[in-house]
PDB file of N, CA and C in Angstrom:
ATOM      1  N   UNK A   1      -1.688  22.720  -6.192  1.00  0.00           N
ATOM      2  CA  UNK A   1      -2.199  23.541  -5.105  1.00  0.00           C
ATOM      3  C   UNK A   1      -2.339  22.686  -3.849  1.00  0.00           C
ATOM      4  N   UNK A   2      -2.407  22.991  -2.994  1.00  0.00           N
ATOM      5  CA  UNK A   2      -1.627  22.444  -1.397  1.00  0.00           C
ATOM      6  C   UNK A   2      -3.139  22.714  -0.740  1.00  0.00           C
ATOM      7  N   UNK A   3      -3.703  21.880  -0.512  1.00  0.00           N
ATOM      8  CA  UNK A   3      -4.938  21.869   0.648  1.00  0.00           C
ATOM      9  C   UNK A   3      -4.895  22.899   2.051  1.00  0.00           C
ATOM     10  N   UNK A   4      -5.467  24.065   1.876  1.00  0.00           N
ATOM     11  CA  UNK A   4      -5.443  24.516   3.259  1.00  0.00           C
ATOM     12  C   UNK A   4      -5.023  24.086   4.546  1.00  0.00           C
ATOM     13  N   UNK A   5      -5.878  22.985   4.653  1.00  0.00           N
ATOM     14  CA  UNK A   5      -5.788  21.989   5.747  1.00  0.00           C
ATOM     15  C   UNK A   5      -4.796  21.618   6.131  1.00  0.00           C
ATOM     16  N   UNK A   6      -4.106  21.020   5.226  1.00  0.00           N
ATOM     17  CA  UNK A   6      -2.732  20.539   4.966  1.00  0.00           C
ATOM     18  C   UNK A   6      -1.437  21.062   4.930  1.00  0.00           C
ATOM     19  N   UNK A   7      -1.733  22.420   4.596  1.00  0.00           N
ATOM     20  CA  UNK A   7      -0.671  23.625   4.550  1.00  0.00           C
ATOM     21  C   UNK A   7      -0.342  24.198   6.116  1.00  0.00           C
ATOM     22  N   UNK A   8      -2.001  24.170   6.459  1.00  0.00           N
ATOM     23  CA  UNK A   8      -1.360  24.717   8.198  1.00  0.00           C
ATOM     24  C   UNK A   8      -0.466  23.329   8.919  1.00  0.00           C
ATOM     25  N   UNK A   9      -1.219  21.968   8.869  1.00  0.00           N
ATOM     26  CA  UNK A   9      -0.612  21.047   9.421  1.00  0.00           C
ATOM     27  C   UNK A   9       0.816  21.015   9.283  1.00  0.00           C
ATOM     28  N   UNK A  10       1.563  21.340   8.279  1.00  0.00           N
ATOM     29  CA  UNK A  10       2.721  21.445   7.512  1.00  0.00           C
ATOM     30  C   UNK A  10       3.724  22.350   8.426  1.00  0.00           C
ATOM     31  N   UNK A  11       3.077  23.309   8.269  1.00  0.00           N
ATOM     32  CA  UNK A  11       3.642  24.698   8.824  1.00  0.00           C
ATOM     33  C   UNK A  11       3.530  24.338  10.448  1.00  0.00           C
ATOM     34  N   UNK A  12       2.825  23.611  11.195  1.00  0.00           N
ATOM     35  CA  UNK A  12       2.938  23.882  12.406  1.00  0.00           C
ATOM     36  C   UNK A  12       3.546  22.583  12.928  1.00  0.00           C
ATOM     37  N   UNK A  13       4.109  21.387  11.945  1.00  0.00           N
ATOM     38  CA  UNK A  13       5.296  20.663  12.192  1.00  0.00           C
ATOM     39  C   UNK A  13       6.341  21.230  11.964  1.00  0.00           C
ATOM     40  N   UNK A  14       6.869  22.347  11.172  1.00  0.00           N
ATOM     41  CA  UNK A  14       7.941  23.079  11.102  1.00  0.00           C
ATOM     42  C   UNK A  14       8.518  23.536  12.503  1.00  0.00           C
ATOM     43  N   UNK A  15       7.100  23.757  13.156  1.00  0.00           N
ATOM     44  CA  UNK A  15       7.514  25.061  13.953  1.00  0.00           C
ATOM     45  C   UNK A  15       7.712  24.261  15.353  1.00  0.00           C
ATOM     46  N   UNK A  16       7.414  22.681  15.138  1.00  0.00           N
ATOM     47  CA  UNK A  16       7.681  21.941  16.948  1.00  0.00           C
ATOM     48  C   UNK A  16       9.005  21.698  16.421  1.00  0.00           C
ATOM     49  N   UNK A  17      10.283  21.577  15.593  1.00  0.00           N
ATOM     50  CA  UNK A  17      11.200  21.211  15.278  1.00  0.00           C
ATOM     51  C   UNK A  17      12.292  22.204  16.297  1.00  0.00           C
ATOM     52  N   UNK A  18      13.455  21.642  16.856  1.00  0.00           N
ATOM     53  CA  UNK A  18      14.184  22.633  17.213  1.00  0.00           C
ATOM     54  C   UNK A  18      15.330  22.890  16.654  1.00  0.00           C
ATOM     55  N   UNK A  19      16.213  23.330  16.760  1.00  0.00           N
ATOM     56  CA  UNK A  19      16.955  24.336  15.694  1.00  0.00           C
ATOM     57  C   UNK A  19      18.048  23.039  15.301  1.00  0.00           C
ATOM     58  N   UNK A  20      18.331  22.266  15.907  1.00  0.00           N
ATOM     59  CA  UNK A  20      19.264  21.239  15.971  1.00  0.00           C
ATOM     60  C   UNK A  20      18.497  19.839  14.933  1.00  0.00           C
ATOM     61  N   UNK A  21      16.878  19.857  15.256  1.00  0.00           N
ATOM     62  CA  UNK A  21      16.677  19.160  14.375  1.00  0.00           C
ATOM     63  C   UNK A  21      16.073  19.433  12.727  1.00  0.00           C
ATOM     64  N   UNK A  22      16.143  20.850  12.961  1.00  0.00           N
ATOM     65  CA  UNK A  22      15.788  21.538  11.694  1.00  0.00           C
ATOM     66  C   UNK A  22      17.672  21.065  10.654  1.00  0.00           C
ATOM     67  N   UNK A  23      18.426  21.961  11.198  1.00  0.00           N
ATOM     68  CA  UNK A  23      19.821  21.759  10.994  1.00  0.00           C
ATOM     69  C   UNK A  23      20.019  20.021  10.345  1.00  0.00           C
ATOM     70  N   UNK A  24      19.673  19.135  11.300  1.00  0.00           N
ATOM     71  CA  UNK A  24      19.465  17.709  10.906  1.00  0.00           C
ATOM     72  C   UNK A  24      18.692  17.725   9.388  1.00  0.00           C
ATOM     73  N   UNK A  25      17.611  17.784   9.252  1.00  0.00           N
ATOM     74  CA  UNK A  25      16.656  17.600   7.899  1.00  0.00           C
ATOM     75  C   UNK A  25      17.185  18.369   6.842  1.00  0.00           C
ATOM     76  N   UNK A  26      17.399  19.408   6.738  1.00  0.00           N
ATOM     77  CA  UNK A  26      18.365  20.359   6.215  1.00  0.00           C
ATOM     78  C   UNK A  26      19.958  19.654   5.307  1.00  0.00           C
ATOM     79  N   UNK A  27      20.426  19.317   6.492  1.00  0.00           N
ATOM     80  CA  UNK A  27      21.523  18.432   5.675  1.00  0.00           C
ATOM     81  C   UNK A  27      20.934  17.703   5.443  1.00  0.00           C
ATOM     82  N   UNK A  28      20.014  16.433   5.414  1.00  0.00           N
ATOM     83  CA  UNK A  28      19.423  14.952   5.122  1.00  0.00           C
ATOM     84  C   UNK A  28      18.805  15.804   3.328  1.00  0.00           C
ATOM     85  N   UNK A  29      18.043  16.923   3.485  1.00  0.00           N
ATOM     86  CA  UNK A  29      17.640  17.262   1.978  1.00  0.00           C
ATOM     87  C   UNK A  29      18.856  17.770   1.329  1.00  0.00           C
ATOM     88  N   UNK A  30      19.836  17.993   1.606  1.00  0.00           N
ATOM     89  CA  UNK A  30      20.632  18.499   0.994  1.00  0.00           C
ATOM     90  C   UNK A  30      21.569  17.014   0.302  1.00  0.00           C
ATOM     91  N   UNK A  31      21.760  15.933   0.997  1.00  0.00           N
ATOM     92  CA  UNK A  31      22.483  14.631   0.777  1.00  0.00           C
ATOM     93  C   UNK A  31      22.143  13.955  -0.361  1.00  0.00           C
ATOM     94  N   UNK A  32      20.308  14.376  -0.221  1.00  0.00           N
ATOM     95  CA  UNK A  32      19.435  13.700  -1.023  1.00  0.00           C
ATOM     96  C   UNK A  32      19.728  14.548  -1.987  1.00  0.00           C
ATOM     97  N   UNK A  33      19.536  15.461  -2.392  1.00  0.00           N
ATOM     98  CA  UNK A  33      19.404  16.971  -3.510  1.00  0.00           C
ATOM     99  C   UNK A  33      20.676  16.333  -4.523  1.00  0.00           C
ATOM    100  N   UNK A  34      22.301  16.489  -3.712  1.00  0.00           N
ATOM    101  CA  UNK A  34      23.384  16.280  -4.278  1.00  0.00           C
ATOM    102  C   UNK A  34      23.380  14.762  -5.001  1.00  0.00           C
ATOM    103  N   UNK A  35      22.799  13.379  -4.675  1.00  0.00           N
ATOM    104  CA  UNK A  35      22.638  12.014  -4.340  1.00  0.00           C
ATOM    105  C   UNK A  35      21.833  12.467  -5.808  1.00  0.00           C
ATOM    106  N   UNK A  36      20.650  12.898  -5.751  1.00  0.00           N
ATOM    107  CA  UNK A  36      20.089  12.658  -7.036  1.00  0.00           C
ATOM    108  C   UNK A  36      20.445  13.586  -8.358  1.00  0.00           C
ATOM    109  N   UNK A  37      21.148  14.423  -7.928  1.00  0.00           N
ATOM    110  CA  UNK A  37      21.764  14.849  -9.185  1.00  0.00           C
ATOM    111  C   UNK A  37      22.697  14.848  -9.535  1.00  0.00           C
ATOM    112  N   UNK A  38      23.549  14.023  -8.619  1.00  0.00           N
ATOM    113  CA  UNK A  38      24.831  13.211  -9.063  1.00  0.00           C
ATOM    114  C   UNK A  38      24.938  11.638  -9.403  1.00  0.00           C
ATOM    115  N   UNK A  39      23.752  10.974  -9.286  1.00  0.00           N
ATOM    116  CA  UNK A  39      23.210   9.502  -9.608  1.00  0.00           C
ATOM    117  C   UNK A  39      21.668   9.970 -11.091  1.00  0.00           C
ATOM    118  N   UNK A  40      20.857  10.560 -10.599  1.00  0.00           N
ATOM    119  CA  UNK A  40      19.602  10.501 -11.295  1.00  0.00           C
ATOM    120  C   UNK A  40      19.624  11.335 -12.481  1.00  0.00           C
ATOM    121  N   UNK A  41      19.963  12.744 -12.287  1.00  0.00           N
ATOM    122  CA  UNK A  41      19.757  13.700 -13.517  1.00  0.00           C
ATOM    123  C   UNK A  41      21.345  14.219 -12.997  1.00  0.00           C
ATOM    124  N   UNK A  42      22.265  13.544 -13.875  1.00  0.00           N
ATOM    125  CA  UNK A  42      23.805  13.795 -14.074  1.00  0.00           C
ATOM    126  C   UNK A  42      23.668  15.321 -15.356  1.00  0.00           C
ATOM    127  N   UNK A  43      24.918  16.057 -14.726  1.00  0.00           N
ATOM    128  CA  UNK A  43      24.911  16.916 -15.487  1.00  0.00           C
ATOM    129  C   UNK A  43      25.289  16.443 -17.142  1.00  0.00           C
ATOM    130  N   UNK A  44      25.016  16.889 -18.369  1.00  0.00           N
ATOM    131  CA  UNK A  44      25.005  16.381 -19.807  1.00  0.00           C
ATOM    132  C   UNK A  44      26.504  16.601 -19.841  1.00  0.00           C
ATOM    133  N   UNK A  45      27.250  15.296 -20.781  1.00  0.00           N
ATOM    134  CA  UNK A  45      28.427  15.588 -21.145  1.00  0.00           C
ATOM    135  C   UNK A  45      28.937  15.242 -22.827  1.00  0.00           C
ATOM    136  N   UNK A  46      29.828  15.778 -23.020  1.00  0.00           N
ATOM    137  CA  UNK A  46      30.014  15.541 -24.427  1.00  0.00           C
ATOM    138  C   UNK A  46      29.371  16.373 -25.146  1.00  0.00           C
ATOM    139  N   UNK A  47      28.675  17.694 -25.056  1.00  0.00           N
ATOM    140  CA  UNK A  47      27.976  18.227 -25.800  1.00  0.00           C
ATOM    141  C   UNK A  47      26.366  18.260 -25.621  1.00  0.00           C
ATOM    142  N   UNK A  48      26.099  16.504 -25.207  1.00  0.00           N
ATOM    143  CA  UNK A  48      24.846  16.235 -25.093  1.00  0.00           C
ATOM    144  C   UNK A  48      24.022  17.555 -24.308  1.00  0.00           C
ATOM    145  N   UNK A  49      22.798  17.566 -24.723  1.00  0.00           N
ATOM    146  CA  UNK A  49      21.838  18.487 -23.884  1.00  0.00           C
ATOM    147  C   UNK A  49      20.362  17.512 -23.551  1.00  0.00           C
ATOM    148  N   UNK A  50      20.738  17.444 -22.225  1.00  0.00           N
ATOM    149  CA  UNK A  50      19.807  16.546 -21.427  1.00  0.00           C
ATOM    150  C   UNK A  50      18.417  17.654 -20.935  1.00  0.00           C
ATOM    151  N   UNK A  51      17.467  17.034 -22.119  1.00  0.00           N
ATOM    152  CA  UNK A  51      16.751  18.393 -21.065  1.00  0.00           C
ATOM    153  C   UNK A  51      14.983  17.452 -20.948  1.00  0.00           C
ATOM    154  N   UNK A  52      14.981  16.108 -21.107  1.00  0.00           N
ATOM    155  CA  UNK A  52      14.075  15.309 -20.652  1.00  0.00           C
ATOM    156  C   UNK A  52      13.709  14.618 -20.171  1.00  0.00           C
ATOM    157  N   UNK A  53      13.082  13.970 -19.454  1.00  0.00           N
ATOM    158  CA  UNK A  53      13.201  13.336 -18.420  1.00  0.00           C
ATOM    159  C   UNK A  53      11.959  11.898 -18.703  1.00  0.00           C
ATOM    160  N   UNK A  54      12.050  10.463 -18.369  1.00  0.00           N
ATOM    161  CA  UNK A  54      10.934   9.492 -19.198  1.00  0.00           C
ATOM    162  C   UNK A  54      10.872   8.753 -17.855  1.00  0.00           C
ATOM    163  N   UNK A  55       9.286   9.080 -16.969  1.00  0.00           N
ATOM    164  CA  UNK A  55       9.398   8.389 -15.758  1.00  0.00           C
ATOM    165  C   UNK A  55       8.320   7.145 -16.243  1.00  0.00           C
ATOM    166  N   UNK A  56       8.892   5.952 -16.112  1.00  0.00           N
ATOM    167  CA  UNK A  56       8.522   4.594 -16.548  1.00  0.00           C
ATOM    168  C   UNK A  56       7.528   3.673 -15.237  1.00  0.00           C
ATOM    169  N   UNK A  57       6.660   3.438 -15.082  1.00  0.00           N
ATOM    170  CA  UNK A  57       5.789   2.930 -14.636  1.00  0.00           C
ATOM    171  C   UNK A  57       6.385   1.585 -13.722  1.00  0.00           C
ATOM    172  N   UNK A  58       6.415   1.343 -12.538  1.00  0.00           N
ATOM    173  CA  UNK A  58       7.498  -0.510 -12.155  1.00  0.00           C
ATOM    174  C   UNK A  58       6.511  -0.856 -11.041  1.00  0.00           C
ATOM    175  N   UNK A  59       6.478  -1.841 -11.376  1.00  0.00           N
ATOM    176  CA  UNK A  59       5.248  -2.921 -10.265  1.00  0.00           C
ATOM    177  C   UNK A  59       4.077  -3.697 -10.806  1.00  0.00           C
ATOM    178  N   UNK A  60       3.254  -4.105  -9.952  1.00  0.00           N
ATOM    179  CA  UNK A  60       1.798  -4.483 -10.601  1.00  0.00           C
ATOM    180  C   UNK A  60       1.271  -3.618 -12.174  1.00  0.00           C
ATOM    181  N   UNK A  61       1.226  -4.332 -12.572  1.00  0.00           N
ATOM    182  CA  UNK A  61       0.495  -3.821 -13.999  1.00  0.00           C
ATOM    183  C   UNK A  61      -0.949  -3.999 -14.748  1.00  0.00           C
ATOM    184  N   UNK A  62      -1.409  -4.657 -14.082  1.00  0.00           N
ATOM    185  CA  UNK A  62      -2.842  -4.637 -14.087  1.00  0.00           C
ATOM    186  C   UNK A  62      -3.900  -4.384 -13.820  1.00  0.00           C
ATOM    187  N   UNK A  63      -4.612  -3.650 -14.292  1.00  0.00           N
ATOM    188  CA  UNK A  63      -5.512  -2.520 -14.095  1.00  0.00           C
ATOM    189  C   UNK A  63      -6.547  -2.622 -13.268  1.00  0.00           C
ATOM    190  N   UNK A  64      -6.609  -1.596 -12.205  1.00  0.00           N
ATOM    191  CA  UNK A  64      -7.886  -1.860 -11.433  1.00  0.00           C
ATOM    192  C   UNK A  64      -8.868  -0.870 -11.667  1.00  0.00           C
ATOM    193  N   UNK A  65     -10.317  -1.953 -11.145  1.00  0.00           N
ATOM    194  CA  UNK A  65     -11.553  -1.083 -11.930  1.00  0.00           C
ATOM    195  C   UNK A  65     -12.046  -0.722 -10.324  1.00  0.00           C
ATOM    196  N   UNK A  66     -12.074   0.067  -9.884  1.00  0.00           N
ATOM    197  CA  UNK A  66     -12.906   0.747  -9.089  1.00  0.00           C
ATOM    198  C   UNK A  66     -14.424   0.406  -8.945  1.00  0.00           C
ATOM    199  N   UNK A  67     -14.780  -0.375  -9.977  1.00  0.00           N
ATOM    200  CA  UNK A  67     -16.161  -0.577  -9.902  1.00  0.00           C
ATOM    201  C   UNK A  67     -16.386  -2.139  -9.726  1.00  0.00           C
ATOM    202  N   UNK A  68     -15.194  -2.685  -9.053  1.00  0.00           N
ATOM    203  CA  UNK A  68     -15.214  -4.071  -9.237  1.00  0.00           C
ATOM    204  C   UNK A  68     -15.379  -4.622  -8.030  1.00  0.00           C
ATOM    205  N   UNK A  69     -16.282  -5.532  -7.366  1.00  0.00           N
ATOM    206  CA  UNK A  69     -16.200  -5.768  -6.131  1.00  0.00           C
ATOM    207  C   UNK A  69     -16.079  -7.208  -5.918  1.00  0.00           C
ATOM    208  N   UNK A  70     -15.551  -7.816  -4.753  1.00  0.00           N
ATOM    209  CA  UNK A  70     -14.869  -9.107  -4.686  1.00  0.00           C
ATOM    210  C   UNK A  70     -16.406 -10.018  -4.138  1.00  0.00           C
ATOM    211  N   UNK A  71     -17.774  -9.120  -3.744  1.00  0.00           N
ATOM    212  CA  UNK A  71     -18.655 -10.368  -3.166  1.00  0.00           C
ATOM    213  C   UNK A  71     -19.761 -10.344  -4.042  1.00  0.00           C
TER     214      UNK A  71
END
């Protein structure tokens, strides 16, 4: 669910865009759209049926405590 707040902010960057740079973002999501489902989630071949997806954790790995303070 999308924060009120956040939803108008959203909607009223849509609307300073002009038609040329809407057109722009438009193709840029569309590059991306084709890019990741022709690199990331490839259609299944050989029979295979790809229907899961395993998003793996990459970076720092050590756990922070919120309750931990440095003084």
């Amino acid at each position: 669910m999308v924060h009120p707040a956040k939803e108008v902010v959203f909607r009223k960057l849509g609307r300073e865009l002009t038609s040329e740079q809407y057109a722009a973002e438009i193709y840029q999501r569309d590059v991306f759209r084709e890019w990741m489902l022709d690199n990331i989630l490839p259609q299944a071949s050989g029979g295979q049926d790809f229907d899961k997806i395993l998003v793996m954790p990459n970076g720092y790995m050590d756990p922070f405590y919120r309750h931990e303070y440095d003084g």
